[in-house]
Each structure stands twice: as C-alpha cells, then as structure tokens.
Protein backbone atom coordinates (compact mmCIF):
# COMPACT_ATOMS: atom_id res chain seq x y z
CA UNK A 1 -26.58 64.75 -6.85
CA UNK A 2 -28.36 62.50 -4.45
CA UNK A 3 -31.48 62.11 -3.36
CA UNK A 4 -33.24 62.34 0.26
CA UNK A 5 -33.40 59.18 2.24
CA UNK A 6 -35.68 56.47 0.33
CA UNK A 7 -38.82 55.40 2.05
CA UNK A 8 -39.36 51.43 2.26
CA UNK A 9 -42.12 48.89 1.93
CA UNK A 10 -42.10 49.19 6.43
CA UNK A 11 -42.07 52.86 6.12
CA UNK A 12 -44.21 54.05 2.85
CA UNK A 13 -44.45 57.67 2.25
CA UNK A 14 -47.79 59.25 3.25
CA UNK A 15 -48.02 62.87 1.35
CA UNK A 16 -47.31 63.07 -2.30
CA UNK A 17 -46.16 66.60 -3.21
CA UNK A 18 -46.66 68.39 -7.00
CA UNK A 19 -44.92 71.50 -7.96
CA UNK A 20 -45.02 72.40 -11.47
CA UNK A 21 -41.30 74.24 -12.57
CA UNK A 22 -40.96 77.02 -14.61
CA UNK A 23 -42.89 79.99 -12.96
CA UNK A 24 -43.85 77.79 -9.69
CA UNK A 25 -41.05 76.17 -8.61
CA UNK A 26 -38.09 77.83 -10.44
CA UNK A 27 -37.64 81.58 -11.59
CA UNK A 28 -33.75 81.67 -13.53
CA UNK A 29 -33.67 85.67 -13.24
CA UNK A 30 -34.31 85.57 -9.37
CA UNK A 31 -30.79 84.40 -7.26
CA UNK A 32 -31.38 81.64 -6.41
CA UNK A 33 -33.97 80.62 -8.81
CA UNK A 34 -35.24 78.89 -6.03
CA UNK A 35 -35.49 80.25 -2.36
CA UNK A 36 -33.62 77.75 -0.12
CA UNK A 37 -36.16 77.58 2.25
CA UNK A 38 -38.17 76.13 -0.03
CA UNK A 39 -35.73 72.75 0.09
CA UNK A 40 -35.27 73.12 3.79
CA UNK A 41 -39.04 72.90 4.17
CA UNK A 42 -39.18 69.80 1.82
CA UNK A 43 -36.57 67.81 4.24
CA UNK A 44 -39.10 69.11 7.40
CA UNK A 45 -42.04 67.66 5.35
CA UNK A 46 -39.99 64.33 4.81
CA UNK A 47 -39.23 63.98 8.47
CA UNK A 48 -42.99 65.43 10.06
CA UNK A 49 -45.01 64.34 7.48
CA UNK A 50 -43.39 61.54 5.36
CA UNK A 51 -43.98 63.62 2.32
CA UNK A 52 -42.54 62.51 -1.19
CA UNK A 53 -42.09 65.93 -3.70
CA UNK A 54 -41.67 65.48 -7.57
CA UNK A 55 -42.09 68.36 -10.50
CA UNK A 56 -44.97 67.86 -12.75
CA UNK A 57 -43.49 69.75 -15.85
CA UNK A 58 -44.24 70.33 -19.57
CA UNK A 59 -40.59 70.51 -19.90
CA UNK A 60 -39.01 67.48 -21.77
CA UNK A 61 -36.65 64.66 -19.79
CA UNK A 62 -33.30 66.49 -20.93
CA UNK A 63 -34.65 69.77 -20.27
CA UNK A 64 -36.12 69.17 -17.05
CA UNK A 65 -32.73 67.82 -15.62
CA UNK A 66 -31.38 70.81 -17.40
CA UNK A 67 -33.25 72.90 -15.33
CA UNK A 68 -32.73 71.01 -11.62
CA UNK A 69 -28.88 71.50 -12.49
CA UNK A 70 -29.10 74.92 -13.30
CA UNK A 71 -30.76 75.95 -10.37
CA UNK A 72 -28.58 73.63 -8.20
CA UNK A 73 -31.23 71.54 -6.65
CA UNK A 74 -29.17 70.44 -3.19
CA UNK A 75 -31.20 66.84 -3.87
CA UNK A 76 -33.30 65.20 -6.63
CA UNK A 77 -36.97 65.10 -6.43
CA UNK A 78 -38.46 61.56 -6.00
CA UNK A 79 -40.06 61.27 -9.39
CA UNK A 80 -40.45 63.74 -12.56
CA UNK A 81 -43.36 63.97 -14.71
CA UNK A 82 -42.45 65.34 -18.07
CA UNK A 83 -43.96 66.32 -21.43
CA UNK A 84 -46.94 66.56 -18.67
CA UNK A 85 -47.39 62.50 -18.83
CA UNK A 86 -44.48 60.89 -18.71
CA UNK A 87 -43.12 59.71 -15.37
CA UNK A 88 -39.28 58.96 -14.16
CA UNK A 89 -37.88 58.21 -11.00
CA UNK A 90 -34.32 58.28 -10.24
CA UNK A 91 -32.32 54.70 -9.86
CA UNK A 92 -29.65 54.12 -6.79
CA UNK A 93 -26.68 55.99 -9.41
CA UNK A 94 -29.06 59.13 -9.79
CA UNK A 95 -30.09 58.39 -13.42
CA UNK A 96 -33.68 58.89 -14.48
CA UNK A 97 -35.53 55.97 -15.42
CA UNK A 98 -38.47 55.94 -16.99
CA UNK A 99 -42.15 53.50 -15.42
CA UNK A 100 -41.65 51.24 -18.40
CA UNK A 101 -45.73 50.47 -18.35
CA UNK A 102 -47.06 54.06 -18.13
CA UNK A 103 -44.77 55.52 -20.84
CA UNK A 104 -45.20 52.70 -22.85
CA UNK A 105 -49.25 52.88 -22.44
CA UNK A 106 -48.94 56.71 -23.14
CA UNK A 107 -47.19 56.11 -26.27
CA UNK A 108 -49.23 53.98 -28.19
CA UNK A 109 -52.41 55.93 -26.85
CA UNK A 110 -50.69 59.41 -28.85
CA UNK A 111 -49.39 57.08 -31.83
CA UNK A 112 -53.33 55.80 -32.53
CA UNK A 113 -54.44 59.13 -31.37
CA UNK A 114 -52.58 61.21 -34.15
CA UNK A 115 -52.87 58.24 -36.85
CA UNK A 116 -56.72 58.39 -36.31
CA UNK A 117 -57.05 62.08 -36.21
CA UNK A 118 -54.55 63.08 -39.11
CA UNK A 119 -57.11 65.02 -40.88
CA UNK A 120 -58.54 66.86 -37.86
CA UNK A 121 -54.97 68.08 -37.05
CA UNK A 122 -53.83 68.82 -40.54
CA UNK A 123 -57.20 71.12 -40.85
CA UNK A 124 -56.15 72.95 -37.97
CA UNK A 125 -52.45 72.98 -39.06
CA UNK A 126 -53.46 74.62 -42.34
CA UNK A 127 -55.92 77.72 -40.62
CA UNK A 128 -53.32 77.87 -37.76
CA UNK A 129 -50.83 78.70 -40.99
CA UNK A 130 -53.12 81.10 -42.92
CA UNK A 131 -54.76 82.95 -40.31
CA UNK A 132 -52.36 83.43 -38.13
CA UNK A 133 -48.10 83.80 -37.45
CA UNK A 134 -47.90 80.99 -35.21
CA UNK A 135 -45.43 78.06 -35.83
CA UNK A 136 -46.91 74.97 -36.43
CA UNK A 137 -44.12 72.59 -34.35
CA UNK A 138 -42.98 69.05 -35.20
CA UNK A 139 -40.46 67.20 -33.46
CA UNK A 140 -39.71 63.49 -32.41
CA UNK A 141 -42.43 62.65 -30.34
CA UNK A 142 -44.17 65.57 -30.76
CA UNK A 143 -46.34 65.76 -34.25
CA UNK A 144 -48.36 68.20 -33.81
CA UNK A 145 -47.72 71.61 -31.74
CA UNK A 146 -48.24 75.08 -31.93
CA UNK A 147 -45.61 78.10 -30.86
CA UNK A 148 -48.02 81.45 -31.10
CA UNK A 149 -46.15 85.27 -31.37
CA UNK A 150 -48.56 86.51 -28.22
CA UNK A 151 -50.33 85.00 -25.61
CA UNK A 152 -53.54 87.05 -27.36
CA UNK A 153 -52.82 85.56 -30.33
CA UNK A 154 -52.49 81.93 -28.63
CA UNK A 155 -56.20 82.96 -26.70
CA UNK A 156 -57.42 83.15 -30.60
CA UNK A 157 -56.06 79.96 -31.87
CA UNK A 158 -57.49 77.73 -28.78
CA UNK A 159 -61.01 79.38 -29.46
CA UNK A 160 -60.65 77.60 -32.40
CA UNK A 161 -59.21 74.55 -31.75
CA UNK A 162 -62.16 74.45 -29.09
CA UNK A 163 -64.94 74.11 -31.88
CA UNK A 164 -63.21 71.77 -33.76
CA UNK A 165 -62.51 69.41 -31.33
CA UNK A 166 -65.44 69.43 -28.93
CA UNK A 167 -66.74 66.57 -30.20
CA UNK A 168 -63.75 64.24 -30.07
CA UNK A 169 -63.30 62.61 -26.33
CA UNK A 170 -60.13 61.43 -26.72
CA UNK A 171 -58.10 64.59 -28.04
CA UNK A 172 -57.01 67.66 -26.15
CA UNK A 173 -54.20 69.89 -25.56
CA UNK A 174 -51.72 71.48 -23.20
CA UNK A 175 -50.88 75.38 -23.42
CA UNK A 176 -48.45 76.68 -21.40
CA UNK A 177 -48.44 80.45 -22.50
CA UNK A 178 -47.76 80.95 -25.81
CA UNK A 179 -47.10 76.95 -26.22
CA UNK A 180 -49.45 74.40 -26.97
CA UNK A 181 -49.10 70.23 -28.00
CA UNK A 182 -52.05 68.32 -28.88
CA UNK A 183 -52.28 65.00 -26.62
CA UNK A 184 -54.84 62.21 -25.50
CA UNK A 185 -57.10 63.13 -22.71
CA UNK A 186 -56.35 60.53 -20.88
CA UNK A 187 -52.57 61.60 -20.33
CA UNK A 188 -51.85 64.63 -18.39
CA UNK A 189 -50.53 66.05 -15.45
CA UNK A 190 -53.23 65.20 -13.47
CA UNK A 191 -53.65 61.71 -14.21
CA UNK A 192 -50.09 61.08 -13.89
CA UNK A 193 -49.42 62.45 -10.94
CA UNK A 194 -52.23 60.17 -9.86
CA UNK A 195 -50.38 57.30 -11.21
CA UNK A 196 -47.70 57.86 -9.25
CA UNK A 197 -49.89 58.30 -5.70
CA UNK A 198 -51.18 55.31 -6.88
CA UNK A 199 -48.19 53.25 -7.14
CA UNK A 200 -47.66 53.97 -3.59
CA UNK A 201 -50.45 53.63 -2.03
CA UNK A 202 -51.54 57.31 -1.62
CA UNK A 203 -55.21 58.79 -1.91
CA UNK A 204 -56.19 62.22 -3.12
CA UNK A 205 -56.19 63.15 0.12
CA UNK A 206 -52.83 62.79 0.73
CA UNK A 207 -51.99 64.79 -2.02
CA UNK A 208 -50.80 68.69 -2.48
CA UNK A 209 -50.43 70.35 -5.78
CA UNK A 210 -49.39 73.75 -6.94
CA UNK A 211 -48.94 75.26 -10.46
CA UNK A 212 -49.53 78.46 -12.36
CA UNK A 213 -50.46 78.34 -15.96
CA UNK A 214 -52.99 76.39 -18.15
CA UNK A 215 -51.16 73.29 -18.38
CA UNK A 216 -51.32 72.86 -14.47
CA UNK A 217 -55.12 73.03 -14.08
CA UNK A 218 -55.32 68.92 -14.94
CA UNK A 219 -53.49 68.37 -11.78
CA UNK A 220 -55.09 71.61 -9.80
CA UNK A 221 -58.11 69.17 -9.54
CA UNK A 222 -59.88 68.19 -5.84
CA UNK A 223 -60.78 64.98 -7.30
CA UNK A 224 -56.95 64.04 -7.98
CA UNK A 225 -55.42 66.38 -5.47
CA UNK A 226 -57.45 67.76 -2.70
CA UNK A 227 -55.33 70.34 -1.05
CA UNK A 228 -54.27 72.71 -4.60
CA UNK A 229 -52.76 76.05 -4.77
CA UNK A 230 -51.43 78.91 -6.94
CA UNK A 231 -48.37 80.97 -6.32
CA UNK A 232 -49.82 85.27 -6.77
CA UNK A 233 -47.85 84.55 -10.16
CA UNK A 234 -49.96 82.26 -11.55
CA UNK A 235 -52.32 83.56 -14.66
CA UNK A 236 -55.89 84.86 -14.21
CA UNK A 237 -57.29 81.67 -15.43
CA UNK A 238 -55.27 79.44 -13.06
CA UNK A 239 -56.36 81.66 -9.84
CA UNK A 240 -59.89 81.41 -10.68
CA UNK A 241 -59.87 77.72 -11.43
CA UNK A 242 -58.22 77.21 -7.85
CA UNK A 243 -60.65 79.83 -5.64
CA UNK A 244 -63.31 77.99 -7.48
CA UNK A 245 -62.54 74.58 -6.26
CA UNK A 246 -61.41 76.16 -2.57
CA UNK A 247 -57.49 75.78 -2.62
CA UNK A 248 -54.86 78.42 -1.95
CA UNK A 249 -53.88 81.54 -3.38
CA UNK A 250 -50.74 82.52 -2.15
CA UNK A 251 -49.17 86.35 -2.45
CA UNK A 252 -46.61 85.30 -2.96
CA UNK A 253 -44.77 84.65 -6.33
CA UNK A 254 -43.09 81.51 -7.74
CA UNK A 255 -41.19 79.13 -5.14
CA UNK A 256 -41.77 81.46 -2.58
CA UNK A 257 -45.54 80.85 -2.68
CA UNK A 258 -44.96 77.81 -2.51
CA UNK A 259 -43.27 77.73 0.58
CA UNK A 260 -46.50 79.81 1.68
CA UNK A 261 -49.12 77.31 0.35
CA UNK A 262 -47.46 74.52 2.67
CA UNK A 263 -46.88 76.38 5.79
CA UNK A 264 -50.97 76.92 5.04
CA UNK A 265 -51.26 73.31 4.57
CA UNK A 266 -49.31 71.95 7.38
CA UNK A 267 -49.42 74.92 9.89
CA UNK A 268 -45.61 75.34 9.29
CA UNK A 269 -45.54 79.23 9.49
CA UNK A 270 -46.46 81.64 12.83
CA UNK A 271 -49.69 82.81 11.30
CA UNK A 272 -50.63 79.76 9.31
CA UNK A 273 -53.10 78.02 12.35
CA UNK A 274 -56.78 77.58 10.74
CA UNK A 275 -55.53 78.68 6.83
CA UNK A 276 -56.24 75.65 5.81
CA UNK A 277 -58.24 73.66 8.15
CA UNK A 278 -57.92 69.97 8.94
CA UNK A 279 -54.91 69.93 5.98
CA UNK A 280 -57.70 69.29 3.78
CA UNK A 281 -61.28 70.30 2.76
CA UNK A 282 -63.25 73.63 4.12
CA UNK A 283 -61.26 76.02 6.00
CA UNK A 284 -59.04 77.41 2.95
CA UNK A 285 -57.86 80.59 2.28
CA UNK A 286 -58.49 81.80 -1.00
CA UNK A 287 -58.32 85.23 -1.97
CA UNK A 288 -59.78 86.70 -5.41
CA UNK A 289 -57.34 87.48 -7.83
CA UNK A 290 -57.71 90.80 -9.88
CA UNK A 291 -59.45 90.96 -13.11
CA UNK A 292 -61.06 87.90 -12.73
C-alpha cells in the first residue's frame, strides 16, 4: 500500500488533518467500514488545500495497521499516533517508523511516572479489585490499565480515580468506553498531534480534528486544533465538549460525518457556504446533542 504524493521542503503541507479510528473514522459492521468518499475527499483536500491526514488512535502500532488493512485503506495516512502519544510515519517501503525523540521522551516520562507513583496506582488497583468487576490490565508497556464490565460501571471507577488523583499534575488517564490506561499529562492525543503540526511548520489554525469518545477530547481542543468536530455518533460528553468550544456536530455517524465536518470546513458540499465561516473561528454550526 502506498501513500499519496509526499510534500517537499519547496512545497510544505499547509492543513494537518486528525481523525480518531474506531467509531470516527472506521465502523467494521458497516460495508465498507469506511465510505469511499471519505478517501476521495482526502486526495481533493491534498490537491485544493495541501492537507496532510493521519489517525490519532488509542489503538496500539500492530493493531492500528491491523485495522487500515482490514478496512482496505486505498493509501496510508501520513503519520499515526498510537497508544494516543506515540507518533509513526511511514518510510519510502511503506513501513512505520517511529519519531525516535518523541517516543523516546514519552517513554521515560511513563517509566518515572509509574516508578514515582507505584503506591497511588496500586491503591487504586486494590479498590478497583474489591469494589468492583473490572480487570485491572498489565501488559508490556502498559502497567497499569483498567477493562470495566459497563460503561456505568467505568463512569463509577473514574469518579474515583478523580479524587485520588486531583492533586497529582503529572498523572492522568485515557478512557475510551469501557477502557482506560493511566498516562503522563503531558502525552496525549492532543499534544501529539501538535507535535507533529509542529514538525512541519503548521499552527493551530491550520489544523482540523474530529473524534468521538473521551479519549479524543485532548485533541478536540481550540487551543491545539481550532476547527474540531464530532461525528452524531460521538458520546454525550464528547458533543458537549465540542458545542462548548464552537466546533461541529455533524448528523451524521462515523466516517460519514466526517466527510460532513469537512465539506463544513472547506465549503466542499452544495449547502456547506457560511457552516463554518472563514474555515476557522465564529460562524460554526453546532447543534445540541440530546440529553446533554
């Protein structure tokens, strides 16, 4: 699989574009998991706008690529953020390769982060255990993570977490649903997708973002990403978090919205003109989500 035509050092790329994967990007029970006009709009956006795309996932390395070759991606993306905060790019044979200096950086900052906070975590680990029938999960690279039975029972656990860790700046954690890993504050979606836009050159203006669940709203940020969206899928707290900061609710669900955020954004679509005005900033459609 190859990728789209490379940008160069005479010709840098000018949008940087988010998508988180499972539930915004890719759906395996639709056919296809992802609607083809979704990669016919990214080739538009690579000619019109010079717009780089990359998935923002909390999906490991393996299981990311896992999912781009299930769903028959017709290209790879331009980079990959995985574990939500480690980033990859894809070499000239269509191998992943990992930013040597971020990953490395992000590694020691969880290795001191769960040496120095041992206790904390195995205090949690123990009422997590005792109170409740979630799975406490440990695997390489990942000491400390929680699989809850419900997504009520998960709500329970992170209020909490919440009171236990207030007080610690440098340790947080990602939920995705019923999922959750503890990691350092200072590594996330958000702030890797920023190193990225960084690396070439682009500003938060420049830069669209979409997700759907909890794990998305570090990158769903205006100071990171000023033009953010939701596909109508997304989870009650995700909607609000995005009509509160102005971005885009789309009706539509997973890839499919979207395609409808960035025909909003870039005035792509017939009845898209003044959706999202100027690309950026006031002017944005939001719409309020139900039960919120």
């Amino acid at each position: 699989m190859n990728s789209l035509p490379a940008f160069s050092v005479d010709e840098p790329p000018v949008w940087l574009l988010s998508f988180d994967f499972d539930g915004t990007l890719c759906d395996p029970d639709d056919s296809p998991p992802v609607s083809p006009r979704f990669f016919e709009m990214i080739q538009e956006l690579r000619i019109s706008q010079k717009a780089c795309w990359g998935i923002n996932t909390g999906r490991s390395l393996m299981h990311t690529v896992e999912g781009i070759m299930d769903a028959k991606f017709p290209y790879l993306p331009d980079f990959l953020v995985v574990r939500e905060r480690e980033i990859y790019r894809p070499n000239r044979f269509s191998r992943w390769v990992g930013d040597k200096q971020w990953n490395k950086s992000c590694e020691v900052a969880h290795n001191k982060l769960f040496r120095r906070h041992r206790r904390l975590l195995a205090k949690i680990r123990k009422w997590v255990e005792s109170k409740t029938a979630a799975v406490w999960g440990i695997q390489e690279g990942e000491p400390a993570g929680i699989v809850a039975s419900t997504s009520s029972e998960m709500d329970f656990i992170v209020q909490y977490i919440d009171t236990h860790i207030a007080s610690v700046r440098e340790i947080c954690y990602q939920r995705n649903g019923i999922y959750l890993r503890f990691s350092h504050c200072d590594y996330h979606k958000g702030t890797a997708m920023q190193e990225v836009a960084r690396q070439l050159g682009i500003g938060s203006e420049k830069i669209f973002a979409i997700g759907d669940s909890h794990n998305d709203t570090d990158m769903l940020n205006k100071d990171i990403a000023q033009s953010i969206a939701c596909p109508g899928n997304a989870c009650d707290e995700v909607k609000a978090h995005v009509i509160n900061q102005g971005g885009y609710l789309a009706e539509s669900h997973v890839s499919a919205g979207a395609v409808e955020a960035m025909n909003a954004l870039f005035n792509m679509g017939e009845d898209s003109k003044n959706i999202w005005a100027e690309n950026t900033g006031g002017g944005n459609r939001t719409r309020t989500p139900e039960g919120t």
